[in-house]
C-alpha atoms as a PDB file:
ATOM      1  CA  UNK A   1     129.423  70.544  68.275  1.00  0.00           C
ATOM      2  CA  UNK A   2     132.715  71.669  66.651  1.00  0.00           C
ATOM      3  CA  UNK A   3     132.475  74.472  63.947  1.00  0.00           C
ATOM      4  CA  UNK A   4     133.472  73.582  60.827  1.00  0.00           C
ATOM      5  CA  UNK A   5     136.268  74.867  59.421  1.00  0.00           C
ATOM      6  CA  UNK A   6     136.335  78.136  56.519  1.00  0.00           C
ATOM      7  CA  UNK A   7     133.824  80.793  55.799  1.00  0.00           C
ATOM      8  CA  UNK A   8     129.674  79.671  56.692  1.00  0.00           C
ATOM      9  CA  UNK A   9     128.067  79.888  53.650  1.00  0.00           C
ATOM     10  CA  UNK A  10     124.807  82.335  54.044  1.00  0.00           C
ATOM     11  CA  UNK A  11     121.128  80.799  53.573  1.00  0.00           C
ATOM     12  CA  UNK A  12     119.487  81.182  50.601  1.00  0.00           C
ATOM     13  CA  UNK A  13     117.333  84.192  50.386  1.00  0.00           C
ATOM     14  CA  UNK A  14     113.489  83.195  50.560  1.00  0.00           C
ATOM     15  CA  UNK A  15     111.369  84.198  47.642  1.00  0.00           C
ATOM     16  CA  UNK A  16     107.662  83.834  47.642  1.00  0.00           C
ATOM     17  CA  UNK A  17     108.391  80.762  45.379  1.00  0.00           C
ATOM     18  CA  UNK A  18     111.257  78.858  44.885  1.00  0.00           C
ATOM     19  CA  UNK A  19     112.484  77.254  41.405  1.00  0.00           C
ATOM     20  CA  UNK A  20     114.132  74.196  42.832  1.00  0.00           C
ATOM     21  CA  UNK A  21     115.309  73.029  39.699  1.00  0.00           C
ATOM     22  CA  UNK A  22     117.057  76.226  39.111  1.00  0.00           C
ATOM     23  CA  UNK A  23     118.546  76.289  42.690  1.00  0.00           C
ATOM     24  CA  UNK A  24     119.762  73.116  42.185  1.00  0.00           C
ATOM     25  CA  UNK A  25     120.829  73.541  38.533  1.00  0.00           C
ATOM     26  CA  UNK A  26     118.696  69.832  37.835  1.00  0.00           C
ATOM     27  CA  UNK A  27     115.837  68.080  37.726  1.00  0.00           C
ATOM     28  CA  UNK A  28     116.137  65.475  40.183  1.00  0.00           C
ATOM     29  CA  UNK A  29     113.879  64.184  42.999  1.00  0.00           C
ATOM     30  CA  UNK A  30     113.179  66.787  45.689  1.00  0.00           C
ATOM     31  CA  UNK A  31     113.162  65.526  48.933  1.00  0.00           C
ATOM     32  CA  UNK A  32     112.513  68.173  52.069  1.00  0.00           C
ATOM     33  CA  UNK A  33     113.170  67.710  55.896  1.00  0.00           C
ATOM     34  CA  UNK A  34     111.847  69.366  58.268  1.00  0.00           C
ATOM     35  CA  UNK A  35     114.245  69.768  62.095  1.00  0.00           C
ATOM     36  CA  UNK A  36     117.097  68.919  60.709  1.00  0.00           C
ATOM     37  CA  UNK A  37     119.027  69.682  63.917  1.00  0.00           C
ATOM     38  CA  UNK A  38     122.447  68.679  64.273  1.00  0.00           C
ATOM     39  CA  UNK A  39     122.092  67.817  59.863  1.00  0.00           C
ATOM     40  CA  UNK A  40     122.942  64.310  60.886  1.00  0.00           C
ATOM     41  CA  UNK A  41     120.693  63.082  58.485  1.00  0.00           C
ATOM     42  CA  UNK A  42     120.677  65.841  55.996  1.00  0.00           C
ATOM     43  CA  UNK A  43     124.307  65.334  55.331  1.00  0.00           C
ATOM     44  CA  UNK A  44     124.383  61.795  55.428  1.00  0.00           C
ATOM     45  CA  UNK A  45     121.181  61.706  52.876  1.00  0.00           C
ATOM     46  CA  UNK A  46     122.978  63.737  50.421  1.00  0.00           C
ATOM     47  CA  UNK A  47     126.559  62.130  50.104  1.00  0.00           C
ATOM     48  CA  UNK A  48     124.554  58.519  49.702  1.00  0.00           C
ATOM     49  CA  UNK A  49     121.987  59.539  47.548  1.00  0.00           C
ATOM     50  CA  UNK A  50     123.514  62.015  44.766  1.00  0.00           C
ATOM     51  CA  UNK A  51     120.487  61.407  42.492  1.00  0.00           C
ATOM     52  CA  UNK A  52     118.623  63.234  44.352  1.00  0.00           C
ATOM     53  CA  UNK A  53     118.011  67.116  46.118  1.00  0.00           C
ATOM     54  CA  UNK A  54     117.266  67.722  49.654  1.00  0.00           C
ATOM     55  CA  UNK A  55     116.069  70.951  51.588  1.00  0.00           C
ATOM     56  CA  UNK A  56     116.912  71.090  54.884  1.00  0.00           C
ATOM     57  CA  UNK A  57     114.867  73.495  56.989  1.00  0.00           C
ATOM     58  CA  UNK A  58     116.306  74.009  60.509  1.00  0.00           C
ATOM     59  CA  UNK A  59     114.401  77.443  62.915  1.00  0.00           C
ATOM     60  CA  UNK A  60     118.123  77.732  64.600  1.00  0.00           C
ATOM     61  CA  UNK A  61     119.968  79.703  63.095  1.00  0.00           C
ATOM     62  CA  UNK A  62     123.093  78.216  64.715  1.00  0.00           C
ATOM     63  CA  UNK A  63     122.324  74.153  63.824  1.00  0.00           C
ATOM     64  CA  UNK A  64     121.310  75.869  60.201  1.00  0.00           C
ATOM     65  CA  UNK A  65     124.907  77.654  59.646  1.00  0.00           C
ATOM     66  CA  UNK A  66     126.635  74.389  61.191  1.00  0.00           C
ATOM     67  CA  UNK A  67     124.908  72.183  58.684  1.00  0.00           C
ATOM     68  CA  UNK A  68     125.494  74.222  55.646  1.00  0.00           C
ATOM     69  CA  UNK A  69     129.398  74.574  56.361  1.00  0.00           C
ATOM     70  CA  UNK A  70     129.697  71.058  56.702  1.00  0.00           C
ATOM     71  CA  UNK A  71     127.666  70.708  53.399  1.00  0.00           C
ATOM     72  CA  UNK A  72     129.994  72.646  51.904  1.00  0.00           C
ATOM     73  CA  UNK A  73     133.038  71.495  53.148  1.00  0.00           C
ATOM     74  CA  UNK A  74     131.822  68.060  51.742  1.00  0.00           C
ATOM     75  CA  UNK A  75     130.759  69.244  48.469  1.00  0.00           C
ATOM     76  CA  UNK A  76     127.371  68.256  48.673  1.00  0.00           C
ATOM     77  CA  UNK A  77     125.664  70.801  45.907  1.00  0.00           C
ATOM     78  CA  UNK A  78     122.344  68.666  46.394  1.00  0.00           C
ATOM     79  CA  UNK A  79     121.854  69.666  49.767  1.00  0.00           C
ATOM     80  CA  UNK A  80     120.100  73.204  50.789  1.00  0.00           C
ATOM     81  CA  UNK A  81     119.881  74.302  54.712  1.00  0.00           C
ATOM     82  CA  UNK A  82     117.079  77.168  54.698  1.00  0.00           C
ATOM     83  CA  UNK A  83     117.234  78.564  58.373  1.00  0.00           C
ATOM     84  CA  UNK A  84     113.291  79.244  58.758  1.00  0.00           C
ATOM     85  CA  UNK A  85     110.248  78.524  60.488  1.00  0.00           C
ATOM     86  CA  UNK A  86     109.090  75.575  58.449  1.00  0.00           C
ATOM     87  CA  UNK A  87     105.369  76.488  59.135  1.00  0.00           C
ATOM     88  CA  UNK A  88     105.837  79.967  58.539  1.00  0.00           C
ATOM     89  CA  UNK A  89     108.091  79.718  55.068  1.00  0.00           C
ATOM     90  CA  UNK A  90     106.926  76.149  53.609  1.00  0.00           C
ATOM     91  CA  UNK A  91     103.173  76.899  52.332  1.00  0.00           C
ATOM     92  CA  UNK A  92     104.756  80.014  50.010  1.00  0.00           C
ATOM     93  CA  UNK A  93     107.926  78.170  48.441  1.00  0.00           C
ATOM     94  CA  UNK A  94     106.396  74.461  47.844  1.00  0.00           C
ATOM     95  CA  UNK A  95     103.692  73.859  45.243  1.00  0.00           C
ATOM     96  CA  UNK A  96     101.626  71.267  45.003  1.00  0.00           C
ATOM     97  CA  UNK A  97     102.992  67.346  44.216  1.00  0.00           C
ATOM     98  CA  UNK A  98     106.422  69.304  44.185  1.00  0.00           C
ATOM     99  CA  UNK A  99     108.195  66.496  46.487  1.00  0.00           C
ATOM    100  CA  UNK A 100     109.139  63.040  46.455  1.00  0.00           C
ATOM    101  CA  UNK A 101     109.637  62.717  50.157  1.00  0.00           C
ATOM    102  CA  UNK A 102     109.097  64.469  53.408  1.00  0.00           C
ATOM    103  CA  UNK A 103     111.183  63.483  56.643  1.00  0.00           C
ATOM    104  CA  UNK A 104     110.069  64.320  59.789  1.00  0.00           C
ATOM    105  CA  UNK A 105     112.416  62.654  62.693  1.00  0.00           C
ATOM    106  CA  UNK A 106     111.984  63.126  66.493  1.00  0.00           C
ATOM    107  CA  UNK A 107     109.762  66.136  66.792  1.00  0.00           C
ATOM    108  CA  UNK A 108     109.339  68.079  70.189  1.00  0.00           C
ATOM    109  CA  UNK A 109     106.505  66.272  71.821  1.00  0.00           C
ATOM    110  CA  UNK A 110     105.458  69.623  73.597  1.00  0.00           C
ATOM    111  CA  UNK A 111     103.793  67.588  76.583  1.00  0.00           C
ATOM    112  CA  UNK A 112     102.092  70.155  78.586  1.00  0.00           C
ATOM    113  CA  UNK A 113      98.693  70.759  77.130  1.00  0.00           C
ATOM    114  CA  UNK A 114      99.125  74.884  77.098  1.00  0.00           C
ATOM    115  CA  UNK A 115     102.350  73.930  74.476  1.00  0.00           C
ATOM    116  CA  UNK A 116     100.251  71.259  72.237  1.00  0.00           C
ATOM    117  CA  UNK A 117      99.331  74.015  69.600  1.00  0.00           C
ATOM    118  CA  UNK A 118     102.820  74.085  68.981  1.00  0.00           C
ATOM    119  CA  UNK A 119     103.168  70.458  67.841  1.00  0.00           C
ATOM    120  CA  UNK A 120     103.819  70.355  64.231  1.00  0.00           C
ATOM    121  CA  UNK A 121     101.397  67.268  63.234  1.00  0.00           C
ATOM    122  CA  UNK A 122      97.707  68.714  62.894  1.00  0.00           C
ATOM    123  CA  UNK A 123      95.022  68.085  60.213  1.00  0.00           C
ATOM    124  CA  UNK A 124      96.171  70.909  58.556  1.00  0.00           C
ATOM    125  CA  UNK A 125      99.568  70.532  57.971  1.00  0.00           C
ATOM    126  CA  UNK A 126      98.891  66.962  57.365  1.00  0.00           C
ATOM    127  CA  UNK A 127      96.279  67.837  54.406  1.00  0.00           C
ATOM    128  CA  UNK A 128      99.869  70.471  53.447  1.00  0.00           C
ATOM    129  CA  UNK A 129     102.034  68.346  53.269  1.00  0.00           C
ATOM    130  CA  UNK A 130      99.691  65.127  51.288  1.00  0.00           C
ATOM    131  CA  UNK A 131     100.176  68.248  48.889  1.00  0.00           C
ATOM    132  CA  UNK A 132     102.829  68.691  48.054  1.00  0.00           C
ATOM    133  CA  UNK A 133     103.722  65.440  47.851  1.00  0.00           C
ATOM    134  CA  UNK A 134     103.400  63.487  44.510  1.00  0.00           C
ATOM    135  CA  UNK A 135     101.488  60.624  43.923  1.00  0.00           C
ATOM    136  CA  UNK A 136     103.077  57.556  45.747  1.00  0.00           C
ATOM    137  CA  UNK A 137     105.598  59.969  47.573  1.00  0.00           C
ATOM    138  CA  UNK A 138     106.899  58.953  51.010  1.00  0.00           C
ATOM    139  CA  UNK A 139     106.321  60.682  54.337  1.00  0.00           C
ATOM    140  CA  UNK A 140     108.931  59.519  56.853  1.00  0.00           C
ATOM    141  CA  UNK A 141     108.385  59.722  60.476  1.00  0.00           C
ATOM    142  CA  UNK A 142     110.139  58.944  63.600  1.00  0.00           C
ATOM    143  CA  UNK A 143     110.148  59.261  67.223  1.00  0.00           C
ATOM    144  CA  UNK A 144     111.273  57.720  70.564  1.00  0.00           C
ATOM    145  CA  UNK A 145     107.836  58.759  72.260  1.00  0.00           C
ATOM    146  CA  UNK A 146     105.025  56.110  72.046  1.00  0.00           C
ATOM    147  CA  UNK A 147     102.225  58.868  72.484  1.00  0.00           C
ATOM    148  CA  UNK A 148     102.876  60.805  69.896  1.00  0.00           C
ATOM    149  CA  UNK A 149     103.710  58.014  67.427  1.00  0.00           C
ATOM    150  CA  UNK A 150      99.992  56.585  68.092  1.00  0.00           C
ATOM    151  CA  UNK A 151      98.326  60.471  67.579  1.00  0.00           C
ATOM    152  CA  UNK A 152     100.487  61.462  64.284  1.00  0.00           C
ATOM    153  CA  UNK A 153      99.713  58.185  63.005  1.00  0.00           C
ATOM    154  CA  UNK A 154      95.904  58.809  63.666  1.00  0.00           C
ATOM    155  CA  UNK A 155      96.074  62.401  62.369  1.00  0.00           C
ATOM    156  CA  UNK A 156      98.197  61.375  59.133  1.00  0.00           C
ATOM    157  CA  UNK A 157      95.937  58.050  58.754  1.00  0.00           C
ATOM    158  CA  UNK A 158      93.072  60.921  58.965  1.00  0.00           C
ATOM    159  CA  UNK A 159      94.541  62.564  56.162  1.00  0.00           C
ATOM    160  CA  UNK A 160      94.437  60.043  53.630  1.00  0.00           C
ATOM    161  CA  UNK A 161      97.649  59.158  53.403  1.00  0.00           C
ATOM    162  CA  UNK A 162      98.161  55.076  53.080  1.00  0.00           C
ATOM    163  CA  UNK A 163     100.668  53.419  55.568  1.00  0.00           C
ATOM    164  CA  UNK A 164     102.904  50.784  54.105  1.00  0.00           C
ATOM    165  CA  UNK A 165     102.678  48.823  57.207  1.00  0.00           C
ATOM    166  CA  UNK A 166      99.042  48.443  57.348  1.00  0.00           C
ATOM    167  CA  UNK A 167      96.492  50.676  59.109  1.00  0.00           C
ATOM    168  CA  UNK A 168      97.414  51.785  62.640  1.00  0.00           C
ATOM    169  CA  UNK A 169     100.827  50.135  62.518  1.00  0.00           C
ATOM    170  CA  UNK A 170     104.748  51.013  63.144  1.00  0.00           C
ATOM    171  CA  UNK A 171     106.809  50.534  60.155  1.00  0.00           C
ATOM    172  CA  UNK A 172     110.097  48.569  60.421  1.00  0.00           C
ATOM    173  CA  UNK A 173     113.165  49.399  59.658  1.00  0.00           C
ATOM    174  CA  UNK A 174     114.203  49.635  56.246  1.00  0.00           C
ATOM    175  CA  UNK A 175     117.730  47.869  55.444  1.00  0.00           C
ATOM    176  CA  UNK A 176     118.620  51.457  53.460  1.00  0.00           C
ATOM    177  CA  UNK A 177     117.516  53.776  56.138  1.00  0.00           C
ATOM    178  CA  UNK A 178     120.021  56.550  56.954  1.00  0.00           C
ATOM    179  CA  UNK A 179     119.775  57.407  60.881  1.00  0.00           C
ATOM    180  CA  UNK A 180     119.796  60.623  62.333  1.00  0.00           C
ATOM    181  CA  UNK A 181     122.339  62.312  64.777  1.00  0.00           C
ATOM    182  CA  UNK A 182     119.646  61.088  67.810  1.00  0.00           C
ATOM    183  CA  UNK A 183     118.648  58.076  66.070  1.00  0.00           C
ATOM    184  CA  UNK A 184     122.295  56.163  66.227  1.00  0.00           C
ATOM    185  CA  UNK A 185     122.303  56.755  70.180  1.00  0.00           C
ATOM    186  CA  UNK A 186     118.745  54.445  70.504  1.00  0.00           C
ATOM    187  CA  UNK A 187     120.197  51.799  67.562  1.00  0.00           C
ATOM    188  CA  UNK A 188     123.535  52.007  69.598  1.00  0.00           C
ATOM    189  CA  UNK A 189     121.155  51.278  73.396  1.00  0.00           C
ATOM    190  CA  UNK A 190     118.476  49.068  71.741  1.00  0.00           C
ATOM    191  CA  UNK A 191     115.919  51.865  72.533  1.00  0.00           C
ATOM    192  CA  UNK A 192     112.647  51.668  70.412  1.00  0.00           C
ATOM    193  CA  UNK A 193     112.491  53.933  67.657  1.00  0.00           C
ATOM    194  CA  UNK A 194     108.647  54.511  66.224  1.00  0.00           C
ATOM    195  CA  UNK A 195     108.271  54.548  62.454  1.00  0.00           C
ATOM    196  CA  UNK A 196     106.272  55.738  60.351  1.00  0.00           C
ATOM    197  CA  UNK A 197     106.426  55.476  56.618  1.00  0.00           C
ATOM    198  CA  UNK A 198     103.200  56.343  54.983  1.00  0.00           C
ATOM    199  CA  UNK A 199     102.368  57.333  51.051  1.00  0.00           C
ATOM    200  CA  UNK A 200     100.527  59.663  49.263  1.00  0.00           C
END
């Protein structure tokens, strides 16, 4: 991972409530991921889709700084890289129906059973995050791990949330999706990918 070049822009200081609007000096749709890792996504999301904002939230600091350089560099003013704990900083900036989309690609699967409380799909945050959503807003979900495809789709399902694909089933892939850093390497090796694309 090469640094980009120039000055790292610093991370927005955290309020207990964010105006997004005013942040991004718009109204626009609000999108939010949460991981954003290497910003793969993030910065490809935001150069193809200028209509709308997204808020990157990445817990390493060092992924966090790399992303928001690059953002920079590029130009992108509708992209924001928070470096936070999304479960600790989320609840207090995001109101409710505040979002049209939340993406969620290739979580930790935290497979030993003393680490599970750390996985990020629960019945709480999946009653959070129906939320903050808007009506008919889109929760976006991937993963390479069969497992916990099946038990976020049964927790989300849970929820409330309706899944485009019919109940208890993998999405396909949309002909507009934008891939992640991780997600080329399985489209490039044929790998299976599990989707899910529910709606408030």
């Amino acid at each position: 991972m090469r640094r980009p070049k120039g000055p790292i822009p610093p991370s927005p200081a955290l309020p207990d409530r964010i105006d997004w609007r005013e942040l991004f000096g718009r109204a626009a749709d609000l999108h939010l991921e949460i991981g954003s890792g290497h910003g793969g996504f993030a910065l490809a999301f935001a150069a193809a889709r200028p209509d709308c904002d997204l808020v990157a939230v990445e817990w390493r600091k060092k992924f966090a700084d790399w992303t928001r350089a690059r953002a920079a560099a590029a130009g992108l003013k509708n992209l924001v890289v928070l470096g936070a704990d999304a479960r600790v900083e989320l609840p207090r900036l995001l109101g409710p129906e505040s979002l049209a989309a939340i993406h969620l690609h290739f979580p930790d699967p935290w497979w030993k059973r003393r680490h599970q409380k750390r996985r990020i799909v629960d019945d709480a945050t999946a009653a959070l995050w129906r939320s903050w959503l808007r009506p008919g807003g889109l929760l976006d979900v991937r993963t390479d791990v069969l497992e916990r495809a099946v038990d976020m789709l049964e927790v989300l399902e849970r929820a409330g949330f309706s899944n485009e694909a019919g109940a208890g089933r993998f999405s396909a892939r949309p002909a507009d999706e934008i891939p992640s850093t991780r997600e080329k390497r399985y489209l490039a090796s044929g790998d299976p990918v599990f989707r899910l694309r529910l709606r408030r």
